[in-house]
N, C-alpha and C. Protein backbone atom coordinates (compact mmCIF):
# COMPACT_ATOMS: atom_id res chain seq x y z
N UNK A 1 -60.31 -18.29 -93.70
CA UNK A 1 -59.36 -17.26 -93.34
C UNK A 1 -58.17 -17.91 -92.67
N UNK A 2 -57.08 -17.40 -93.11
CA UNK A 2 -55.29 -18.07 -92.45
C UNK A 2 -55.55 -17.11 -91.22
N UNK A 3 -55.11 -18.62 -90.58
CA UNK A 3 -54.87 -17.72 -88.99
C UNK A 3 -53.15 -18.70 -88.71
N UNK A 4 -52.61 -17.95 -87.76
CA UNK A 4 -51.25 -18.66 -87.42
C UNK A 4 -50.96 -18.34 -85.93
N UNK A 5 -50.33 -19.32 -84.88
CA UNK A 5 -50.37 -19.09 -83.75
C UNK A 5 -48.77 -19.55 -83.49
N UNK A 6 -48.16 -18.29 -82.71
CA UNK A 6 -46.75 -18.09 -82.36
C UNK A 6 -46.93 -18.86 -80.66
N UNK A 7 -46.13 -19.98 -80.45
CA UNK A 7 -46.18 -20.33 -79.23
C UNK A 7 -44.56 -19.79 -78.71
N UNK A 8 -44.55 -19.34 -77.50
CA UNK A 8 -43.51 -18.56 -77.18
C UNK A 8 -42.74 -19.28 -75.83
N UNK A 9 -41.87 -19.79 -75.12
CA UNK A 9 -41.19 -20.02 -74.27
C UNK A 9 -40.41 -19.72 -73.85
N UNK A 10 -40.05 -19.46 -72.53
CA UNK A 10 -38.28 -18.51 -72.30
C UNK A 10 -38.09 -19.17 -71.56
N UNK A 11 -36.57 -19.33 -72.64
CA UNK A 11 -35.63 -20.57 -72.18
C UNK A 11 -34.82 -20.69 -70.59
N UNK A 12 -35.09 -22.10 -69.87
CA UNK A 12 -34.53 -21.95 -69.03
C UNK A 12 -34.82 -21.48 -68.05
N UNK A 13 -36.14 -20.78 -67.88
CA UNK A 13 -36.73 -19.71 -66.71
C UNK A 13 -36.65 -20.14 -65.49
N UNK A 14 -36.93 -21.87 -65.21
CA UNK A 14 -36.54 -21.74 -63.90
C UNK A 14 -35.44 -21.11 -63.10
N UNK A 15 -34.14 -21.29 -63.85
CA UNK A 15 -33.01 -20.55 -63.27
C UNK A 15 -33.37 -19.21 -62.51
N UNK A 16 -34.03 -18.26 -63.45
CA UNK A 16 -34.11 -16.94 -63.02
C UNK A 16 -34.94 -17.04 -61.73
N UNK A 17 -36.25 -17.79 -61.60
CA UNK A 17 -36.92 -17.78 -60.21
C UNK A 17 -35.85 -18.79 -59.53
N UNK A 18 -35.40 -19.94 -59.61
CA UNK A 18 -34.40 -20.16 -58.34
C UNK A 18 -33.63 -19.18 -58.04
N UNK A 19 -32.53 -18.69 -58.97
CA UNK A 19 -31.44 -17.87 -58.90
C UNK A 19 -31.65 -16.56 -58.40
N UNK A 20 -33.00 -16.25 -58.45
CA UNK A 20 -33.47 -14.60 -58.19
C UNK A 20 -34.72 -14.33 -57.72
N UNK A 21 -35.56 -15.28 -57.30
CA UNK A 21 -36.85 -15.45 -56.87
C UNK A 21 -38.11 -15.30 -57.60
N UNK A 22 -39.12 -15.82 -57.24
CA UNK A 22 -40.51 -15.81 -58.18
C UNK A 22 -40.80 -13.82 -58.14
N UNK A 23 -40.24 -12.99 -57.49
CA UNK A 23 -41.18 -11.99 -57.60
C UNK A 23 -39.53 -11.42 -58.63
N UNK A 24 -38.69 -11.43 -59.24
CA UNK A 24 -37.99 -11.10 -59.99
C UNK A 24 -38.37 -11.77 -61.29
N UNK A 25 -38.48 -13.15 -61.47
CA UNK A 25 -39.38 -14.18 -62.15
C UNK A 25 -40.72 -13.10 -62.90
N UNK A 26 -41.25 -13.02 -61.74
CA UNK A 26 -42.66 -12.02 -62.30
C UNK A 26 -42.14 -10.77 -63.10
N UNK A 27 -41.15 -9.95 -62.40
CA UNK A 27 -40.80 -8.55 -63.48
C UNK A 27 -40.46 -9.33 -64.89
N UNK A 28 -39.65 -10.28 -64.81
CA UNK A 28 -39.58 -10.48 -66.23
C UNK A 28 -40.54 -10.77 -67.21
N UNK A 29 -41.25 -11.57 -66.15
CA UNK A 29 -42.49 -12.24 -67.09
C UNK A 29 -43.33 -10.90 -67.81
N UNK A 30 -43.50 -9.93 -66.93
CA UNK A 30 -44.12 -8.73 -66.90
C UNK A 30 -43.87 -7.66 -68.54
N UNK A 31 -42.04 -7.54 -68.29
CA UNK A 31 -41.38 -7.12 -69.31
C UNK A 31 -41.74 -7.32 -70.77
N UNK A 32 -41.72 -9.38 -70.55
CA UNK A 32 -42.19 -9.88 -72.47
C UNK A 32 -43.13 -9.50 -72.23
N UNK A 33 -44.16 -9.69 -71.54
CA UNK A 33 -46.00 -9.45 -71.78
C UNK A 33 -45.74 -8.22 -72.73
N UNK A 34 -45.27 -6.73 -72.07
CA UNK A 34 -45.28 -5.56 -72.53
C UNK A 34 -44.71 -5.60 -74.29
N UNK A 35 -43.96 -6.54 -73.97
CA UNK A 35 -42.75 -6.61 -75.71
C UNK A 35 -43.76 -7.05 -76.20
N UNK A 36 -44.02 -8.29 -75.84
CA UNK A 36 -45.03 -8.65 -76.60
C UNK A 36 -46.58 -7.94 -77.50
N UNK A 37 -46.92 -7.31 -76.04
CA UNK A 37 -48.34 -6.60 -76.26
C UNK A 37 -47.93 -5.44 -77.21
N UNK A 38 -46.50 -4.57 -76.96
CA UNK A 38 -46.03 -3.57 -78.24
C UNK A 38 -46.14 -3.73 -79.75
N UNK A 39 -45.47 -4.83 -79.51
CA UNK A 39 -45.49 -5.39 -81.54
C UNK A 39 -46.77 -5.94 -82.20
N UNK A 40 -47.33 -6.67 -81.24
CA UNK A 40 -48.60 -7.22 -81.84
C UNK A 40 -49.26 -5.93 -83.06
N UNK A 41 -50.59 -6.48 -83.32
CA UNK A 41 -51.30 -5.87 -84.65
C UNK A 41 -52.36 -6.23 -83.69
N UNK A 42 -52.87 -4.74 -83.41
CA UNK A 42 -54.72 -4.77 -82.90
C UNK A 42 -55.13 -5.75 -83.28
N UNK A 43 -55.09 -6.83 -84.07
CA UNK A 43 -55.76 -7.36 -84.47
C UNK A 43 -55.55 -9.08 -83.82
N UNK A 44 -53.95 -8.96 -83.48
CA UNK A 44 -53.51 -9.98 -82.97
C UNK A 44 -54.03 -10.41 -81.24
N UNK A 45 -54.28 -11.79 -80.70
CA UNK A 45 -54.44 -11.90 -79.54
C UNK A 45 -53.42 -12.59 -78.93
N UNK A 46 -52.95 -11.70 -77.74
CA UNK A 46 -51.79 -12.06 -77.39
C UNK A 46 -52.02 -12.45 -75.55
N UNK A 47 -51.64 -13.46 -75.47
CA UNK A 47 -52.03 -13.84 -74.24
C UNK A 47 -50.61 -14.99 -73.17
N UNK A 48 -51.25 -14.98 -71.89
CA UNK A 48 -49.97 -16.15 -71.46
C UNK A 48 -50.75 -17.29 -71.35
N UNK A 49 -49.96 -18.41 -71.94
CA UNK A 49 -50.81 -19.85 -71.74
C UNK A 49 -50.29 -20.04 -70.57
N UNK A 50 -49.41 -19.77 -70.07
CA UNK A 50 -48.91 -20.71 -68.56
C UNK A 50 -47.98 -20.37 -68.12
N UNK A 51 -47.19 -20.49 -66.58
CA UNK A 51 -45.66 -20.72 -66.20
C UNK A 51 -45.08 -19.55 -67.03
N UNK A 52 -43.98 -20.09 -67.56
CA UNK A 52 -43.01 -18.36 -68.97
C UNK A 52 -43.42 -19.04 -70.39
N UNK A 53 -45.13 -19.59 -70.69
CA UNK A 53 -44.90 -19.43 -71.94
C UNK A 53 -46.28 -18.47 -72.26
N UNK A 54 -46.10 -17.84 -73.36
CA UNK A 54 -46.98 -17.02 -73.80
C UNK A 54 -47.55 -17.86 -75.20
N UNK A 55 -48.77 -16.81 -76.02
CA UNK A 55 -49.07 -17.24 -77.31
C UNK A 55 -49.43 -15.94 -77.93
N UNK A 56 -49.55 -16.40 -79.11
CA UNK A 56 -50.10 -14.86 -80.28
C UNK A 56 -50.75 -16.07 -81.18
N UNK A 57 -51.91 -15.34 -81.46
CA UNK A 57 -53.00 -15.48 -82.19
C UNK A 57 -53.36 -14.56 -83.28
N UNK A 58 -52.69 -15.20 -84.39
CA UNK A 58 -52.93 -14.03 -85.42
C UNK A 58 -54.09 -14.76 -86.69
N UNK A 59 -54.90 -13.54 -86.76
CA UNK A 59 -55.98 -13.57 -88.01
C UNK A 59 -55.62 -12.67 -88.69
N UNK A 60 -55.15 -12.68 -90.18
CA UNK A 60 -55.07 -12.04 -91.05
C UNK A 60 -54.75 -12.61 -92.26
N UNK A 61 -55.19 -12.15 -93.31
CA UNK A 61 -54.91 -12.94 -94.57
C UNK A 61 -53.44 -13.40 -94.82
N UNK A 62 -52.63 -12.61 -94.42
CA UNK A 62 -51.23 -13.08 -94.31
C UNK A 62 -50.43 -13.66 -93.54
N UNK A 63 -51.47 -14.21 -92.56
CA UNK A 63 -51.00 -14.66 -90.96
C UNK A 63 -49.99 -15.29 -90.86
N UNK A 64 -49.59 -16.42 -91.64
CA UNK A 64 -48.22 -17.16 -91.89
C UNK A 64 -46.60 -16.48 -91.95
N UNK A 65 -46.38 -15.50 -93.04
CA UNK A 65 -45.63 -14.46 -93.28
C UNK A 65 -45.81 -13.33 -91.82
N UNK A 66 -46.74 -13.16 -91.34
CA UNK A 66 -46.85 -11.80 -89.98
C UNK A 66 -45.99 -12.25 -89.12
N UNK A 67 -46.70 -14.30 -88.95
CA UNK A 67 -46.03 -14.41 -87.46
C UNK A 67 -44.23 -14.95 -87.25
N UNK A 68 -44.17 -15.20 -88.86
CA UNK A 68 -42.49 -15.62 -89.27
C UNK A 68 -42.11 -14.03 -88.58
N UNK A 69 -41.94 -12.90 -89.30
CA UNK A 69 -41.75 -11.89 -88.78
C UNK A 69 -41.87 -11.34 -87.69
N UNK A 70 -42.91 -11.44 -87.02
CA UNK A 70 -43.12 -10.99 -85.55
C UNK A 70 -42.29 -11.99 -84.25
N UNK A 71 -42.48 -13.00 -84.43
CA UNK A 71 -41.22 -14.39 -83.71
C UNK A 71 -40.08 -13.63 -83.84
N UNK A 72 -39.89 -13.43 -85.51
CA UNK A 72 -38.12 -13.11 -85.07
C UNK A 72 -37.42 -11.71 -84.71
N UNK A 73 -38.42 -11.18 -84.75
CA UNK A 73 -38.24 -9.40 -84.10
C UNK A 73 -38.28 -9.81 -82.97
N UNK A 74 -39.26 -10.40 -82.02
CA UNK A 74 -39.50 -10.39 -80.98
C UNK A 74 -38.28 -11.29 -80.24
N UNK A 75 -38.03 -12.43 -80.87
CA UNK A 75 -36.95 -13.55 -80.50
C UNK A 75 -35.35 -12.25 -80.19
N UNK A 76 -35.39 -11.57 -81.01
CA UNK A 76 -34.10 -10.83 -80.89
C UNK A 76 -34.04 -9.64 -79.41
N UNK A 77 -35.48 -9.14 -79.88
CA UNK A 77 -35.56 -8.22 -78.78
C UNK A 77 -35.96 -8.93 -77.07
N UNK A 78 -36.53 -10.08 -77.12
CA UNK A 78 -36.50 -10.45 -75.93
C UNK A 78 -34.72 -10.88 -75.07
N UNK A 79 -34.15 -10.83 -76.45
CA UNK A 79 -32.48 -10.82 -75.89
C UNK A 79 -32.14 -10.25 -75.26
N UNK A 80 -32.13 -8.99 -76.13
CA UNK A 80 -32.10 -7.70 -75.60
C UNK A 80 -32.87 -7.24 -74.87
N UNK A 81 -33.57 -7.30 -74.42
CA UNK A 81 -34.27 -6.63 -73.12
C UNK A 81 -33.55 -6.20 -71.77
N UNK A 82 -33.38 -5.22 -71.23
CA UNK A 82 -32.59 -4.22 -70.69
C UNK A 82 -33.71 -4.70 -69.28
N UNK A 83 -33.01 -6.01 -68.43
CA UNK A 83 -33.96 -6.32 -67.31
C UNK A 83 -33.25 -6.11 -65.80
N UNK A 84 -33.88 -6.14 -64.63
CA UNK A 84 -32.83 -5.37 -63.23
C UNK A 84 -31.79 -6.95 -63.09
N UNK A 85 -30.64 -6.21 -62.36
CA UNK A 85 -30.02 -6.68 -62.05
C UNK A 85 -29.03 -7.76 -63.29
N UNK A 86 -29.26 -7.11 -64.36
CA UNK A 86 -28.53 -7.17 -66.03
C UNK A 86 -28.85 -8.76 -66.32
N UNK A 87 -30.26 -9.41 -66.00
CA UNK A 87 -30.33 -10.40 -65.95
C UNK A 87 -30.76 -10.39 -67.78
N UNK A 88 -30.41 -11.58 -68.74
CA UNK A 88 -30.71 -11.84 -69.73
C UNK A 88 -31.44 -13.13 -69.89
N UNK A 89 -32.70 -12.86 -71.11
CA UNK A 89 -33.05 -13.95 -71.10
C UNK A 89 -33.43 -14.35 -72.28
N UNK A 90 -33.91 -15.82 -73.46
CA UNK A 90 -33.85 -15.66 -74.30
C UNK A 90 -35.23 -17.02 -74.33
N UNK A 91 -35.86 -16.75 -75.49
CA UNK A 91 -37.01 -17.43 -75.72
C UNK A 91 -37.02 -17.86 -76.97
N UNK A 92 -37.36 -19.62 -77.10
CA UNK A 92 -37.94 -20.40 -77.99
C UNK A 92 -39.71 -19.98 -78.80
N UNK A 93 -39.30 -20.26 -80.07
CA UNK A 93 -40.74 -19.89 -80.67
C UNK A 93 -41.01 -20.81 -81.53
N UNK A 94 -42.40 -21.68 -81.53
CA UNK A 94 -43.15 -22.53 -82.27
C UNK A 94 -44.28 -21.96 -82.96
N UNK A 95 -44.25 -22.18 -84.26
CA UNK A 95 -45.21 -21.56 -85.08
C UNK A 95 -45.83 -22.74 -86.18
N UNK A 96 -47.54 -22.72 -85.68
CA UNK A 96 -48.26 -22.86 -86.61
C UNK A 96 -49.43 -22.37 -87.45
N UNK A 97 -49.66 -22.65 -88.85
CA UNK A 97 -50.69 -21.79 -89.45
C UNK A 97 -51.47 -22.72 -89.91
N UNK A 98 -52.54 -22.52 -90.10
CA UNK A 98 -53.63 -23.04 -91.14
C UNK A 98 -54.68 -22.56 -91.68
N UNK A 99 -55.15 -23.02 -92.40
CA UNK A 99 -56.65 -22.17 -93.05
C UNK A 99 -57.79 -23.20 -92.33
N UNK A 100 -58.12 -22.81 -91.47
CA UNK A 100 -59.10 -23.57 -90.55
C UNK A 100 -60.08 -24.49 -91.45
N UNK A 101 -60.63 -25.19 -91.34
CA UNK A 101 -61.60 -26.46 -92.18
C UNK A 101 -62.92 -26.17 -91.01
N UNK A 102 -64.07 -26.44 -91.20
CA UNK A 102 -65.41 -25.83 -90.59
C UNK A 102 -65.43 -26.70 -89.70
N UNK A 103 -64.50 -27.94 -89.56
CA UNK A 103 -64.37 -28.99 -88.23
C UNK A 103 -63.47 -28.96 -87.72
N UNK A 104 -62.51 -27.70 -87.83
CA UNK A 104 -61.30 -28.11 -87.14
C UNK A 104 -61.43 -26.97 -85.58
N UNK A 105 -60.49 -27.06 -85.24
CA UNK A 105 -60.46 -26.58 -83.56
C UNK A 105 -59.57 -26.09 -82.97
N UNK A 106 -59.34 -25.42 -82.25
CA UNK A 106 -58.01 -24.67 -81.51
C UNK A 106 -57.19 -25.49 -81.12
N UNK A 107 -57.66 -26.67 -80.69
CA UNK A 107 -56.50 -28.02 -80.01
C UNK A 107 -55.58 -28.28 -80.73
N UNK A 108 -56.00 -28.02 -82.62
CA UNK A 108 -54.97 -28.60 -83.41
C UNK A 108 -54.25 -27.74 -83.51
N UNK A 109 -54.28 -26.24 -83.74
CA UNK A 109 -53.25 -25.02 -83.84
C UNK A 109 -52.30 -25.37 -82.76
N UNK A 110 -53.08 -25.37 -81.30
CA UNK A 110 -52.31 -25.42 -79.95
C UNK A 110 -51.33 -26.91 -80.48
N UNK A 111 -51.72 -28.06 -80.78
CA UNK A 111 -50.47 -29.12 -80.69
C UNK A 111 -49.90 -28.70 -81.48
N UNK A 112 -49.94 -27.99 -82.74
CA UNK A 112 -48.81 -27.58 -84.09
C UNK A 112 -48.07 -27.10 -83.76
N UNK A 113 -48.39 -25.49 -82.75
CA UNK A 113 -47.36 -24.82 -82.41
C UNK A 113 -47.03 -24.99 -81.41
N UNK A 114 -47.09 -26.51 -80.21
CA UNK A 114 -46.38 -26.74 -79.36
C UNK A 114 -45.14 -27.85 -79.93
N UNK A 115 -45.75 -28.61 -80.96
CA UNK A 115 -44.90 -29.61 -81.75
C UNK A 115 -43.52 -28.57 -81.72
N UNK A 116 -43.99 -27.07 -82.77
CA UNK A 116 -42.66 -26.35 -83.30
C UNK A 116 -42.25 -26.11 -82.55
N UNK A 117 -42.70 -25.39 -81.17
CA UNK A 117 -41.43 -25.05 -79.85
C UNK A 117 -40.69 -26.30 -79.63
N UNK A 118 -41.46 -27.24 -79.62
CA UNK A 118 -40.29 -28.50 -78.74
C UNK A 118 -38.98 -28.53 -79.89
N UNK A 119 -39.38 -28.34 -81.40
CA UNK A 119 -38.30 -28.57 -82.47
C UNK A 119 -37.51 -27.66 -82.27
N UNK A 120 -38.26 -26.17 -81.95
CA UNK A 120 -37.20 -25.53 -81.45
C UNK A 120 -36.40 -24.85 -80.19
N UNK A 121 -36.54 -25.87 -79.60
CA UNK A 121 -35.97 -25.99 -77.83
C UNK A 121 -35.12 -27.60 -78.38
N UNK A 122 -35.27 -28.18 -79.44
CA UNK A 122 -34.64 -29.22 -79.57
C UNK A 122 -33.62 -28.87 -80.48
N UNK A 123 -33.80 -27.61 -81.20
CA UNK A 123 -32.52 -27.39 -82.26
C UNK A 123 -31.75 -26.31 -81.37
N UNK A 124 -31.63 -26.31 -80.11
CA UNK A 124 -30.81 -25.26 -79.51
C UNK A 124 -31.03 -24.18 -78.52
N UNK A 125 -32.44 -23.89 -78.89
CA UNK A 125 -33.05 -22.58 -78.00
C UNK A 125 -33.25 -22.02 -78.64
N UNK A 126 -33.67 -20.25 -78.24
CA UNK A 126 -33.48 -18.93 -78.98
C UNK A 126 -33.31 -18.85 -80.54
N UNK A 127 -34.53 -19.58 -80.85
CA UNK A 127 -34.71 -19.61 -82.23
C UNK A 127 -36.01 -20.05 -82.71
N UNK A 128 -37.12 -19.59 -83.94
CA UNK A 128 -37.62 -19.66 -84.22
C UNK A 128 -37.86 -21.11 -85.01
N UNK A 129 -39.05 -22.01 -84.61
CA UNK A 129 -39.21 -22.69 -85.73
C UNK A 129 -41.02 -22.84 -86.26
N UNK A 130 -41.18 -23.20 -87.79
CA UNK A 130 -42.51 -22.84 -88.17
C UNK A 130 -42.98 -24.80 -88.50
N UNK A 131 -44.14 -24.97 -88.22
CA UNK A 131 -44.81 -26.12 -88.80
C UNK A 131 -45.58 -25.97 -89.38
N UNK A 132 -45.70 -26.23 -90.33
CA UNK A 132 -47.25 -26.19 -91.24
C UNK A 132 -48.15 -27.10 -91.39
N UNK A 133 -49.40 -26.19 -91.28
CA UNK A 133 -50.06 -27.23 -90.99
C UNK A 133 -51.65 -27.17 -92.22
N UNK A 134 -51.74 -27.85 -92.50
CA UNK A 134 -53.44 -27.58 -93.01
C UNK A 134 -54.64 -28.34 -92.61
N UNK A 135 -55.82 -27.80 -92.56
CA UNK A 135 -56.89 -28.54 -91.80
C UNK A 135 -57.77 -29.11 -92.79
């Protein structure tokens, strides 16, 4: 079964906790969780790995194609997000998929789609990039 995992980062975040403190820091963080947890597919697991980055965990036969789509809805709307004090913020997305092999392991999804965030925190920010991967 294709599974594909959206690694998510928002760019720059320290600014917002220096510039505005960790408990303003937290509403935002708060905000994507919700964006996030909206769009998902019951089926998707959507969680925070750490600090401002999140992940999505998608199983579905089409998982590759879901999470291209879901990154870039979400990449736009985390723009837009209507946050206090008209603060804006914008998030990097690394995406990898594979059709799991009966030896393979979450470590390798997790480095694929940390590989793609760094490519895409390295092509600019606020933009989606996908790696492919097979096991």
């Amino acid at each position: 079964r294709r599974v594909a995992l959206i690694m998510i980062d928002l760019d720059r975040f320290k600014r917002v906790n220096d510039g505005f403190g960790h408990l303003m820091g937290d509403q935002v963080l708060q905000a994507v969780a919700r964006l996030l947890s909206r769009h998902a597919l019951e089926s998707d697991l959507v969680g925070r790995f750490g600090g401002e980055e999140f992940t999505i965990l998608i199983r579905c036969p089409g998982a590759a194609a879901h999470a291209v789509d879901l990154a870039t809805r979400l990449r736009s709307e985390i723009a837009a997000l209507e946050l206090p004090l008209n603060l804006r913020v914008t998030a990097s997305f690394g995406i990898a998929h594979l059709v799991p092999a009966p030896d393979s392991s979450l470590d390798e999804i997790l480095a694929s789609a940390d590989t793609a965030l760094y490519e895409a925190k390295a092509r600019g920010r606020d933009c989606v990039h996908v790696l492919a991967k097979s096991a």
